[in-house]
N, C-alpha and C. Protein backbone atom coordinates (compact mmCIF):
# COMPACT_ATOMS: atom_id res chain seq x y z
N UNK A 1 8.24 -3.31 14.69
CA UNK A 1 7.07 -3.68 13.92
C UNK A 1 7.17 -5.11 13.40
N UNK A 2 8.41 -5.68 13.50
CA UNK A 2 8.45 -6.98 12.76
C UNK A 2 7.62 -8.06 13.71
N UNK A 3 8.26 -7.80 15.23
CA UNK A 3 7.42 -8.04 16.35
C UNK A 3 5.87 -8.06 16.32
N UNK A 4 5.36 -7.11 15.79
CA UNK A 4 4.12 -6.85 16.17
C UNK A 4 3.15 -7.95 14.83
N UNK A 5 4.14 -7.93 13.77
CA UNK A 5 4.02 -8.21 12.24
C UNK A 5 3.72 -10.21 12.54
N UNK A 6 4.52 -10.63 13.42
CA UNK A 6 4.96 -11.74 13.59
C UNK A 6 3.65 -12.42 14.36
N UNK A 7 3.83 -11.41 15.77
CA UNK A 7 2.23 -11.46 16.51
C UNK A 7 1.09 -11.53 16.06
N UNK A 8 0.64 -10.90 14.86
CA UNK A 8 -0.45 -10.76 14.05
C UNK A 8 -0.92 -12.13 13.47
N UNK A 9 0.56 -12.29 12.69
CA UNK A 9 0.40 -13.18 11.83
C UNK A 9 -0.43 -14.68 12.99
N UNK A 10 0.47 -14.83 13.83
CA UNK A 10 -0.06 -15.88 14.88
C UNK A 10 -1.19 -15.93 15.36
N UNK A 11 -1.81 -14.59 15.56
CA UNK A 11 -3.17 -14.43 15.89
C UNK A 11 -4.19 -14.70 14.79
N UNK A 12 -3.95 -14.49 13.44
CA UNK A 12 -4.23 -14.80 12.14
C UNK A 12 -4.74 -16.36 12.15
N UNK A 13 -3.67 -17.24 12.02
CA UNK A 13 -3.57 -18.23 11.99
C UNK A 13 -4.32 -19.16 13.45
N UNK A 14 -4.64 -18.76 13.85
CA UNK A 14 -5.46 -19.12 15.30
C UNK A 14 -6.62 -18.60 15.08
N UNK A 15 -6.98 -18.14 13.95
CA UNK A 15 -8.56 -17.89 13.75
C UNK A 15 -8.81 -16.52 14.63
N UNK A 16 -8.11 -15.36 15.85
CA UNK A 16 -8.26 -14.68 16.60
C UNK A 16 -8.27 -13.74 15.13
N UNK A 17 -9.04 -13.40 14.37
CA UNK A 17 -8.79 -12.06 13.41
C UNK A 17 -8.90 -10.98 14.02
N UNK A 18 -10.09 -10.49 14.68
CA UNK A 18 -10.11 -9.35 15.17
C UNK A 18 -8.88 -8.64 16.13
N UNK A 19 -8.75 -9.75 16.92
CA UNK A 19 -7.41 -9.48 17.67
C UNK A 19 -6.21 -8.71 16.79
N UNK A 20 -6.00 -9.98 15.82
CA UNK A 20 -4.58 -9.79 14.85
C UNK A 20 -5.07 -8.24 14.58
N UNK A 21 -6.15 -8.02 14.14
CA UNK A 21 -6.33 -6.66 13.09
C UNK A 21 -6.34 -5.60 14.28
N UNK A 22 -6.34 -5.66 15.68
CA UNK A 22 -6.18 -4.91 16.51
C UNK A 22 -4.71 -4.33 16.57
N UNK A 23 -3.97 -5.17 16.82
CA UNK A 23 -2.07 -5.24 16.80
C UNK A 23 -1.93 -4.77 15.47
N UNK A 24 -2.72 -4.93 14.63
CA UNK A 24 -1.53 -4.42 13.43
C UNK A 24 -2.32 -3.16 13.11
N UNK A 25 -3.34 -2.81 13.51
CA UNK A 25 -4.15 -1.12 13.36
C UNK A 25 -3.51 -0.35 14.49
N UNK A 26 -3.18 -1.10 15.55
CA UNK A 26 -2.47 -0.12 16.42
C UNK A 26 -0.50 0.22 16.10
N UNK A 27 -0.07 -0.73 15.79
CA UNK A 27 1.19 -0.74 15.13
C UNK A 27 0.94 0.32 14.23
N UNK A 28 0.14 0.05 12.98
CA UNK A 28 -0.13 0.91 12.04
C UNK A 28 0.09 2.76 12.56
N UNK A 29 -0.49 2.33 13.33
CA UNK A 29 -0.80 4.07 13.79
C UNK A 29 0.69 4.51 14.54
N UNK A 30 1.77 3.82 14.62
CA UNK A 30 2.88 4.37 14.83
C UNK A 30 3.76 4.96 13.28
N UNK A 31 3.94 3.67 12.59
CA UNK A 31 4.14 3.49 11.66
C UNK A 31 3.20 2.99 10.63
N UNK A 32 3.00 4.40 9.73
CA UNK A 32 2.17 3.86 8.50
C UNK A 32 2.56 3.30 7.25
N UNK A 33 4.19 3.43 7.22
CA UNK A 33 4.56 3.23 5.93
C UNK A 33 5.23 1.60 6.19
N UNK A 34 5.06 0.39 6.97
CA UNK A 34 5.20 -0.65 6.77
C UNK A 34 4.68 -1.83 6.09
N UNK A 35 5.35 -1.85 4.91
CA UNK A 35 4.51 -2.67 4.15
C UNK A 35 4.22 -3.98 4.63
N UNK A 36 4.88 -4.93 5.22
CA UNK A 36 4.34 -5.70 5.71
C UNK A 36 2.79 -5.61 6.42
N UNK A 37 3.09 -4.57 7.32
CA UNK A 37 1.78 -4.67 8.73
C UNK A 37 0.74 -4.15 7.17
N UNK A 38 0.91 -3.33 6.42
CA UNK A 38 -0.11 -2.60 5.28
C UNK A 38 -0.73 -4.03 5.13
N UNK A 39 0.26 -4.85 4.48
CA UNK A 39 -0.43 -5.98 3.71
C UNK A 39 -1.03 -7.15 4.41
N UNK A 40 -0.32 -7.19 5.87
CA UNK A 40 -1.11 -8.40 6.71
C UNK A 40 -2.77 -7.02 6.63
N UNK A 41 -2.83 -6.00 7.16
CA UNK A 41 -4.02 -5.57 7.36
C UNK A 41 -4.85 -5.62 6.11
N UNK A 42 -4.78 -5.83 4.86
CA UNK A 42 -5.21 -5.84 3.74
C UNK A 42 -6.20 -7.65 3.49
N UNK A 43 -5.12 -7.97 4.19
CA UNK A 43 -5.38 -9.65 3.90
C UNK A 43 -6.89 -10.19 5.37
N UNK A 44 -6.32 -9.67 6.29
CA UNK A 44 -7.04 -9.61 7.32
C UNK A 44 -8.75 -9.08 7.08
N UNK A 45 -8.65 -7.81 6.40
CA UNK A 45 -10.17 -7.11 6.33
C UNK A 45 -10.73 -8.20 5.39
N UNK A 46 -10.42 -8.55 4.74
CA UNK A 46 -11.20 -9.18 3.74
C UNK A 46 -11.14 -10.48 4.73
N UNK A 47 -10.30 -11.40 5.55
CA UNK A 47 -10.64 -12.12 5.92
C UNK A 47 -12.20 -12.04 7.13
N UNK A 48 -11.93 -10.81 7.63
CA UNK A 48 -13.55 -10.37 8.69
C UNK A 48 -14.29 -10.35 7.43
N UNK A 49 -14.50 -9.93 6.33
CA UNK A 49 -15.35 -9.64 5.51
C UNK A 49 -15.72 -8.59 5.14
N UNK A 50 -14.78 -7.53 5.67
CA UNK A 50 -14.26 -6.06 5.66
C UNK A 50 -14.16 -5.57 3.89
N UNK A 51 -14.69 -6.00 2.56
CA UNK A 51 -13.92 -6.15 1.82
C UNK A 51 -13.82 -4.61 1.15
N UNK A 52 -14.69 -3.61 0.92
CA UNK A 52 -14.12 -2.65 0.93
C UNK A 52 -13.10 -1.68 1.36
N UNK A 53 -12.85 -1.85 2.94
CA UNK A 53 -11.99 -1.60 3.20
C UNK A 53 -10.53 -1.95 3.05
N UNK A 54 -10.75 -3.50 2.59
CA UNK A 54 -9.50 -4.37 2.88
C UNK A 54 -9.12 -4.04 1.02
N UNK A 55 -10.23 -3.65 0.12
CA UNK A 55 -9.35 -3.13 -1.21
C UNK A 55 -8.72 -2.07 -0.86
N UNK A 56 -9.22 -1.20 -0.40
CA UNK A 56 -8.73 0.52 -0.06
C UNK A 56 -7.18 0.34 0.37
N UNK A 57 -7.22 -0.93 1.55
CA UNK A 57 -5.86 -1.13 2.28
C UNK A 57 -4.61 -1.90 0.86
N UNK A 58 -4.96 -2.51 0.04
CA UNK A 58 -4.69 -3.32 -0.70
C UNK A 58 -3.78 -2.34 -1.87
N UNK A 59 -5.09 -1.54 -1.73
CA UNK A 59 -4.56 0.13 -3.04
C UNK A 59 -2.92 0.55 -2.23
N UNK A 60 -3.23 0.53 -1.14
CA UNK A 60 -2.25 1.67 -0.38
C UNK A 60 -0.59 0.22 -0.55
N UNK A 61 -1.56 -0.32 0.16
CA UNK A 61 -0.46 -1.25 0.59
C UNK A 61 0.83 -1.52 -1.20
N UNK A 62 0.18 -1.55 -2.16
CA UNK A 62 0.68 -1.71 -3.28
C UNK A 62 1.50 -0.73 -3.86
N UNK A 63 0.75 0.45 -3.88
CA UNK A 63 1.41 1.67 -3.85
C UNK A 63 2.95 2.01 -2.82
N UNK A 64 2.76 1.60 -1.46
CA UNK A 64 4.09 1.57 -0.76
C UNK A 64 5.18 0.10 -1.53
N UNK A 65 4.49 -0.56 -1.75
CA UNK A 65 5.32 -2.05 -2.41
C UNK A 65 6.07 -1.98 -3.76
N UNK A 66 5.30 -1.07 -4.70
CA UNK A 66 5.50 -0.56 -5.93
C UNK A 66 6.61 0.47 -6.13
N UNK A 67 6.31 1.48 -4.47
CA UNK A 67 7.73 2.78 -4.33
C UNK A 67 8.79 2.10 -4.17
N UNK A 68 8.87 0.77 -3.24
CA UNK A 68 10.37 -0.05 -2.23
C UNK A 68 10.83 -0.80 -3.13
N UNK A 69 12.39 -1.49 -3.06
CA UNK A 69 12.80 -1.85 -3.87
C UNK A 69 12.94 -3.41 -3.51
N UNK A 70 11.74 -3.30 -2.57
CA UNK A 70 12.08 -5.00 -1.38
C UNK A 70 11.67 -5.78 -2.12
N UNK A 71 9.99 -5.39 -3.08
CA UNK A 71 9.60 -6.21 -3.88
C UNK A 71 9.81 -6.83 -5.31
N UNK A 72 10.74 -5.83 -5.33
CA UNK A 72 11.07 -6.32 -6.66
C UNK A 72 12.33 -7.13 -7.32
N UNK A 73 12.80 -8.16 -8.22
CA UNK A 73 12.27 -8.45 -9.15
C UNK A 73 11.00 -9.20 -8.73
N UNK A 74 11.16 -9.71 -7.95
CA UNK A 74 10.41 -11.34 -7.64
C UNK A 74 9.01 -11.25 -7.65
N UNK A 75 8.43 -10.00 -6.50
CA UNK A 75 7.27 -10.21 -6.26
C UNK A 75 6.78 -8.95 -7.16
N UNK A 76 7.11 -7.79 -7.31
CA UNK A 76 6.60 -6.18 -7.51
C UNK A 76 5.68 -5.86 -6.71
N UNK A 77 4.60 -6.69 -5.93
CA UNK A 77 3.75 -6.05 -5.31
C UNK A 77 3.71 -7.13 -4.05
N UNK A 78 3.18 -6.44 -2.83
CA UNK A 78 3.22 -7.39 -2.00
C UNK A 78 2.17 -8.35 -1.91
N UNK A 79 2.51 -9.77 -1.74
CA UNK A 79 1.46 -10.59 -2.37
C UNK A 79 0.32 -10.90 -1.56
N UNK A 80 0.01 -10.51 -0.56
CA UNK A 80 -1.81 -10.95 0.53
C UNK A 80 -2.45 -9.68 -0.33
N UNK A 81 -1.68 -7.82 -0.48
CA UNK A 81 -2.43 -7.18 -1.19
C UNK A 81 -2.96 -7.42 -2.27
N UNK A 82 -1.68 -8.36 -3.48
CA UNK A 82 -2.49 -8.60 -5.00
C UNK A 82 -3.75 -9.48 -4.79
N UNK A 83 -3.39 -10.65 -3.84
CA UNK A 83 -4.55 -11.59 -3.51
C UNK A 83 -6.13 -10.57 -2.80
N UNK A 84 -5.71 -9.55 -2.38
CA UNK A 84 -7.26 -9.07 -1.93
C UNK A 84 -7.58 -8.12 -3.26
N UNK A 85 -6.72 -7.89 -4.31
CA UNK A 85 -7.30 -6.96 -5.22
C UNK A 85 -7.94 -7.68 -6.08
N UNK A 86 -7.33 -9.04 -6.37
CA UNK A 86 -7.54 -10.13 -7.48
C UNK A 86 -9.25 -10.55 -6.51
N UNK A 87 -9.06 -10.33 -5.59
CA UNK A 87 -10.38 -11.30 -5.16
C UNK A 87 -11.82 -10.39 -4.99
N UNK A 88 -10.94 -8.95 -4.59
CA UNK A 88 -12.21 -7.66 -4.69
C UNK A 88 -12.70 -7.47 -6.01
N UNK A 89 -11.36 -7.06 -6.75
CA UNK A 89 -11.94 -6.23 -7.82
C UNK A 89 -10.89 -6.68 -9.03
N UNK A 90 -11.35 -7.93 -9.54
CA UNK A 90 -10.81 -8.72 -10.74
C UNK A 90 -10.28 -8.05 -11.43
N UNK A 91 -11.23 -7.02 -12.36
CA UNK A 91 -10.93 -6.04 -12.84
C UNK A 91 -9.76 -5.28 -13.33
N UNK A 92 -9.84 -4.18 -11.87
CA UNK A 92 -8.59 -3.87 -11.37
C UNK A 92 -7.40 -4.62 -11.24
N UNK A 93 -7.48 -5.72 -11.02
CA UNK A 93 -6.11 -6.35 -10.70
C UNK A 93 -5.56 -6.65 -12.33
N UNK A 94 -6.46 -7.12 -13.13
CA UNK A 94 -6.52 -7.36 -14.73
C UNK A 94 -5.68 -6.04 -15.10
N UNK A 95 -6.17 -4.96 -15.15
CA UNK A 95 -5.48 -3.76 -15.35
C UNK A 95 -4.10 -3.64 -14.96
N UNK A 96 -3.67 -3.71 -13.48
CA UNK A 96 -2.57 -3.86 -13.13
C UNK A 96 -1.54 -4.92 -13.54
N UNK A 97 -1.72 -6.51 -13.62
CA UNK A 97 -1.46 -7.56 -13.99
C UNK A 97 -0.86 -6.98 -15.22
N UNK A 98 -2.17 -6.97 -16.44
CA UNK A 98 -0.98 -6.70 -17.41
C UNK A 98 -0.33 -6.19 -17.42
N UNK A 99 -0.22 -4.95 -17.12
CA UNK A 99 0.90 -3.84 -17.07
C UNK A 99 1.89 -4.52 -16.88
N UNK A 100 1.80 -5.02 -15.95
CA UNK A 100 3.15 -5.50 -14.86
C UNK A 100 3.89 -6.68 -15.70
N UNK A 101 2.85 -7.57 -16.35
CA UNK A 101 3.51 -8.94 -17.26
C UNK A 101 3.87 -8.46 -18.35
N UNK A 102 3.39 -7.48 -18.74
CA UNK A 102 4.35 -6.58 -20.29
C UNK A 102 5.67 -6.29 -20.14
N UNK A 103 5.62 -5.57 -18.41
CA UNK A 103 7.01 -5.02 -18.30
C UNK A 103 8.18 -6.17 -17.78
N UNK A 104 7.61 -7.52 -17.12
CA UNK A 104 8.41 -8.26 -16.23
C UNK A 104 7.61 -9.97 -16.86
N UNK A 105 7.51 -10.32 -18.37
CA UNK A 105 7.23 -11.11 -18.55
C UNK A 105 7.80 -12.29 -18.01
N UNK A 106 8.75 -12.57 -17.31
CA UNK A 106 9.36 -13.90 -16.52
C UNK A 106 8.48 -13.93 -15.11
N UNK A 107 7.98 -12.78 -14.24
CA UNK A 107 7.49 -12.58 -12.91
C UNK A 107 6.39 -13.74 -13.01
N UNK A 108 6.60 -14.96 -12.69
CA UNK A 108 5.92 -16.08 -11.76
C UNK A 108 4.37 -15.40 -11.44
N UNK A 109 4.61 -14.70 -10.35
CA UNK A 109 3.85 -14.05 -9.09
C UNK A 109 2.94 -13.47 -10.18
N UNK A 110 3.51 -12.25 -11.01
CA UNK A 110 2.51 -11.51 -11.81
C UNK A 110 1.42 -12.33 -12.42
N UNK A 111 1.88 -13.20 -13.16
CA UNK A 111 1.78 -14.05 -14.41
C UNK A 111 0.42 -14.92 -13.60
N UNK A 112 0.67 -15.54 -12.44
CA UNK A 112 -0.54 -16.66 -11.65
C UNK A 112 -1.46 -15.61 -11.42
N UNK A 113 -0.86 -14.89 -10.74
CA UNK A 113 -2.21 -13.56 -10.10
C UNK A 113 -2.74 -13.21 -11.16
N UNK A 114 -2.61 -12.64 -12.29
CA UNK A 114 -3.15 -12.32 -13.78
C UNK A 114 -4.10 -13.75 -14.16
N UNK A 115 -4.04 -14.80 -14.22
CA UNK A 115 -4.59 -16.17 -14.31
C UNK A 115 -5.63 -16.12 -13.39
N UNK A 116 -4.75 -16.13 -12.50
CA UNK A 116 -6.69 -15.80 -11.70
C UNK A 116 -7.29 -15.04 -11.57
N UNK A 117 -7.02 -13.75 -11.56
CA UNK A 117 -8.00 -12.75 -12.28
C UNK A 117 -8.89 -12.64 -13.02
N UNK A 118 -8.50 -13.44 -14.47
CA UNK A 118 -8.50 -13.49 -15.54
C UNK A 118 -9.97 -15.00 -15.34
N UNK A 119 -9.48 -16.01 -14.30
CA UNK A 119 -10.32 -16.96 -13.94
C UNK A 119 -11.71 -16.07 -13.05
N UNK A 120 -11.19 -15.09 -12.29
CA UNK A 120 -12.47 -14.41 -11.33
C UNK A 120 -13.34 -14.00 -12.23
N UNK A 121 -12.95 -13.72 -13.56
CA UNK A 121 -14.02 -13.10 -14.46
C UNK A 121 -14.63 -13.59 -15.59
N UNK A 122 -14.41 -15.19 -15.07
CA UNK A 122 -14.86 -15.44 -16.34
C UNK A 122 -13.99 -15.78 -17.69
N UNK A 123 -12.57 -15.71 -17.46
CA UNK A 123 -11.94 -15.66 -19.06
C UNK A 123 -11.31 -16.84 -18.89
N UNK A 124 -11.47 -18.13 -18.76
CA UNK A 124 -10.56 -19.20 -18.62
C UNK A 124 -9.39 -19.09 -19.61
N UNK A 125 -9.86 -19.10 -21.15
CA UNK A 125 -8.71 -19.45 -21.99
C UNK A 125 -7.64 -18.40 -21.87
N UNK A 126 -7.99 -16.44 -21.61
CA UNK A 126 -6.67 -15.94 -21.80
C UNK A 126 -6.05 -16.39 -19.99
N UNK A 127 -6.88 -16.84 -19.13
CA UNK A 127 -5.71 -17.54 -17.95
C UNK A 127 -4.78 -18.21 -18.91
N UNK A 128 -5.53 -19.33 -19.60
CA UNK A 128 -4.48 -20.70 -19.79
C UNK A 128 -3.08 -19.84 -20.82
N UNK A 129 -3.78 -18.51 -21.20
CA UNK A 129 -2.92 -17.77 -22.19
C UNK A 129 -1.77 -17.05 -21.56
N UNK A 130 -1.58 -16.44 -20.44
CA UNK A 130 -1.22 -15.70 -19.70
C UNK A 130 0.41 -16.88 -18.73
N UNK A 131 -0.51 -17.98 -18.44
CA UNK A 131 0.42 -19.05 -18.12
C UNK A 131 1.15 -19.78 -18.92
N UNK A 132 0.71 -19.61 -20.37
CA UNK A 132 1.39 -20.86 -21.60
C UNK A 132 2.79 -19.78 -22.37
N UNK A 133 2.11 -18.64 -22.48
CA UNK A 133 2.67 -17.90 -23.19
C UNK A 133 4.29 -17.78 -22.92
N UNK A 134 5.36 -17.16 -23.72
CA UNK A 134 6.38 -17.11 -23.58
C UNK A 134 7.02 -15.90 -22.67
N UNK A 135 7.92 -15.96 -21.94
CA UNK A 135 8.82 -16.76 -21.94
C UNK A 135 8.08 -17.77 -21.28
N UNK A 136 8.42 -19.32 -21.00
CA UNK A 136 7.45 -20.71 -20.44
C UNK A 136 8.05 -20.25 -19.14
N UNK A 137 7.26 -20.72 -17.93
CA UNK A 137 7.36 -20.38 -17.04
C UNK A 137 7.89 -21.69 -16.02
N UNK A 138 8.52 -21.63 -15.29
CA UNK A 138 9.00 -23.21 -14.68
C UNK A 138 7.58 -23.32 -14.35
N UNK A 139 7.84 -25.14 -14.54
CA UNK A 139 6.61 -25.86 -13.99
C UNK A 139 7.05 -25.96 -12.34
N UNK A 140 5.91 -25.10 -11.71
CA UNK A 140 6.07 -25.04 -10.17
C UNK A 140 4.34 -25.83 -9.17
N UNK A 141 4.73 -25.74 -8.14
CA UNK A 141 3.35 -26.26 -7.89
C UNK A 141 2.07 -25.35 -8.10
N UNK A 142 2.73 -23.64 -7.79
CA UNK A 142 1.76 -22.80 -8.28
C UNK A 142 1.32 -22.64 -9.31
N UNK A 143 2.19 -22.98 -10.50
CA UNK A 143 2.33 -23.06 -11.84
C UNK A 143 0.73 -23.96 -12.16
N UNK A 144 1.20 -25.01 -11.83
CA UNK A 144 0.44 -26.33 -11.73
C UNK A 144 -0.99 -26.59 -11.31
N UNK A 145 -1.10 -25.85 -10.23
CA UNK A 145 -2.52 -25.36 -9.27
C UNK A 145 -3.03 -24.05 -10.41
N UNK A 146 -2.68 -23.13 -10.61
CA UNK A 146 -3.29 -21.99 -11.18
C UNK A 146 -3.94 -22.90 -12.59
N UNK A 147 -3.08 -23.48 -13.54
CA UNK A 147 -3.77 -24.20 -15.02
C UNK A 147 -5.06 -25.12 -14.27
N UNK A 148 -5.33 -25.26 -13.24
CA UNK A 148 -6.44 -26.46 -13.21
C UNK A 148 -7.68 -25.57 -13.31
N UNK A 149 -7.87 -24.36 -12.78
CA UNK A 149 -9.10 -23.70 -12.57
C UNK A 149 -9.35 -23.37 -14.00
N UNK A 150 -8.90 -23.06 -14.95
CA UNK A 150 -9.18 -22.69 -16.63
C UNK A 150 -9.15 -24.02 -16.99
N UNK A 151 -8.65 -24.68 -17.05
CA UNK A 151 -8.87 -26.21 -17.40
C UNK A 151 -10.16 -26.78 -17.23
N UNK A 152 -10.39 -26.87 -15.70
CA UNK A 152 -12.10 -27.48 -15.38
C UNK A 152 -12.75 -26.54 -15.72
N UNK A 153 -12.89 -25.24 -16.04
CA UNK A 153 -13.66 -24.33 -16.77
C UNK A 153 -14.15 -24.85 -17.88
N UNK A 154 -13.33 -24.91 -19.14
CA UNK A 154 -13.08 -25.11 -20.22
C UNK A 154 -13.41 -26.44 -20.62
N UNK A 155 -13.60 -27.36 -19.97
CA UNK A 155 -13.92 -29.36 -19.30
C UNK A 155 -12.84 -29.71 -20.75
N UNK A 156 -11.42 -29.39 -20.18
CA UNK A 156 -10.43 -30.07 -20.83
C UNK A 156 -9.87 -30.73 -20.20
N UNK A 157 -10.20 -32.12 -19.82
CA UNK A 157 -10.22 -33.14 -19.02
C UNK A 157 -9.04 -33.66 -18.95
N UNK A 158 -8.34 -34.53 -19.74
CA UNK A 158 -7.10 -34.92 -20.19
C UNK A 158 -6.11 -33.50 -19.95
N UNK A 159 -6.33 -32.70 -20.43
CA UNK A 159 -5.38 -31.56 -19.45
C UNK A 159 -5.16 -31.04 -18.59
N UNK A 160 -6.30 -31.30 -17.80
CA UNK A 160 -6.98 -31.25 -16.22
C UNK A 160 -5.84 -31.91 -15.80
N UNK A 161 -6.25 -33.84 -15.85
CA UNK A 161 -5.45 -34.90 -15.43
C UNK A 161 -3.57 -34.89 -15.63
N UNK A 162 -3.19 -34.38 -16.65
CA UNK A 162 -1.96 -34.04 -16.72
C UNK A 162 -0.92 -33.04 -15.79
N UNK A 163 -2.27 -31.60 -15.59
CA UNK A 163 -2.10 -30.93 -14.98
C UNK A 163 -1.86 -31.44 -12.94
N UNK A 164 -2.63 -32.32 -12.93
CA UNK A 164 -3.05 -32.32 -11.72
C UNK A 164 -1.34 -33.57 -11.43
N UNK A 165 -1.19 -34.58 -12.48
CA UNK A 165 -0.40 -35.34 -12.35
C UNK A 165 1.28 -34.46 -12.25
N UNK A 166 1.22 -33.53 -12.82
CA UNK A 166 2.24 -32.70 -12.47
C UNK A 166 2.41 -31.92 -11.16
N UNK A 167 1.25 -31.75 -10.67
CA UNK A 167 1.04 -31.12 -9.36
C UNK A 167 1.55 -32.35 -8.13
N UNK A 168 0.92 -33.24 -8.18
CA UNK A 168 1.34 -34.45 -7.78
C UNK A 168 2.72 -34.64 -7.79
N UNK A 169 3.37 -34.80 -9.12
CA UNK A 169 4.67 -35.03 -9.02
C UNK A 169 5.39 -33.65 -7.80
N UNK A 170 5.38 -32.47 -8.02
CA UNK A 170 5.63 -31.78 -7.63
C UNK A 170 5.57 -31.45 -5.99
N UNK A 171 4.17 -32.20 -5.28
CA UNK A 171 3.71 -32.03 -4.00
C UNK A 171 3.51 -33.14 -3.65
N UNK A 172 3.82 -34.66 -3.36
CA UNK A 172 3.30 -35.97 -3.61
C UNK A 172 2.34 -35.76 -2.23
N UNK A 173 2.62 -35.03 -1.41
CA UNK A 173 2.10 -35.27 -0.25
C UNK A 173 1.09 -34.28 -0.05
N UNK A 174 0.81 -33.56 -1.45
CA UNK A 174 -0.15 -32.69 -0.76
C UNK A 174 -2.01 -33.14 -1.70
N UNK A 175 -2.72 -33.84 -0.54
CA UNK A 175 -3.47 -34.50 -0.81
C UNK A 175 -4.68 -33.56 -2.07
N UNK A 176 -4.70 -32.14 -2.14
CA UNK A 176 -5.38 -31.57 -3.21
C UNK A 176 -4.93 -31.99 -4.60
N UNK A 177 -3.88 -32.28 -4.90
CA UNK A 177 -3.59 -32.84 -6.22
C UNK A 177 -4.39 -34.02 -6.50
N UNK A 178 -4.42 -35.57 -5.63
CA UNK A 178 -5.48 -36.37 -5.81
C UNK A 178 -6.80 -35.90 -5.86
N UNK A 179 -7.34 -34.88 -5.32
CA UNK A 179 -8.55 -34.54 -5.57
C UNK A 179 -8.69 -34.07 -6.53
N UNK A 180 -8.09 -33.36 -7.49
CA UNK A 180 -8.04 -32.08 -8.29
C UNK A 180 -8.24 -33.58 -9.36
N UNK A 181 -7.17 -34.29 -9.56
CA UNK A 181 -7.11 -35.68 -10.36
C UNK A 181 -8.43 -36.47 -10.49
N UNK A 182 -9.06 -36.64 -9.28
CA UNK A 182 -10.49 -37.53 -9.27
C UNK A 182 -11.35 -36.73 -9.79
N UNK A 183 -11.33 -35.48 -9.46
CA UNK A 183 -12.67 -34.62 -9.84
C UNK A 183 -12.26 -34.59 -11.43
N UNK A 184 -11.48 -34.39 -12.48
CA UNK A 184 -11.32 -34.34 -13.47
C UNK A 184 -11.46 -36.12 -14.45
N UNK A 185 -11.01 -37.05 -13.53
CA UNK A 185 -11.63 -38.53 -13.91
C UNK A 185 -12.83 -38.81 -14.21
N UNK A 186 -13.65 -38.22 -12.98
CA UNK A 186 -14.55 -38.24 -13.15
C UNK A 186 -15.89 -37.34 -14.01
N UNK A 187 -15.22 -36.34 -14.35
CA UNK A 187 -16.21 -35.39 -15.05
C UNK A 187 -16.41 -35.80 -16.52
């Protein structure tokens, strides 16, 4: 399955979705309990536009990620599933998120995904709350990228620009930081 997992992914990335979601629904049907192929298929439906289905897959896929001990400390859940729950059903992921940052307040992963959640619905400041709060979280590039969306929410400009200048430091080469920087100059 890692094979098939690997294949997918390539077909993914070549824009072939339907294909990829072919190989990993047929994989699937040998083996259902692989969390990987669960979570590429999770990430996939929602990429066709599948998105009910691709929450349903997202539920499952989390649930197998949540039983294994692969994901944890680092991730707890496997991360294309949190990204299709955070993007289906804000909500839901809000629900889960906290839970999860009560029990594993250092978890990175929890802590951004909760931020944007928290951004899908509307709540900029408890994002910026969720990311500021203690324990401080290393300043990472994800770190860095997640504070800009509650920031330009909020048109805290000068924290925008700080934010974005840290992103920068962090990625010099990755040209969204200058943008993220101009669009906040300019607002």
């Amino acid at each position: 399955s890692d094979m098939a997992a690997s294949f997918a992914e390539f077909l993914r990335a070549h824009h072939r979705l339907q294909e990829s979601l072919d190989v990993i629904e047929r994989t699937l049907g040998m083996d259902r309990s692989d969390i990987t192929l669960n979570n590429q298929h999770a990430g996939t439906l929602l990429q066709l536009g599948r998105t009910a289905e691709a929450l349903e897959a997202a539920r499952k896929t989390m649930t197998l990620g949540a039983e294994s001990k692969l994901y944890a400390p680092l991730w707890l859940y496997p991360p294309e599933a949190m990204d299709v729950l955070v993007a289906a059903s804000p909500s839901e992921a809000i629900l889960v998120l906290e839970r999860t940052t009560r029990e594993h307040p250092e978890n990175a992963f929890a802590r951004i995904s909760l931020a944007e959640a928290f951004s899908g619905v509307g709540r900029p400041v408890d994002a910026l709350e969720v990311l500021d709060r203690e324990p401080r979280l290393e300043l990472t590039p994800f770190v860095a990228h997640a504070r800009l969306g509650p920031l330009f929410a909020l048109g805290r400009w000068a924290d925008a620009i700080e934010a974005s200048d840290a992103f920068i430091r962090l990625r010099p080469d990755d040209p969204r930081g200058y943008m993220f920087k101009g669009e906040a100059l300019v607002a």
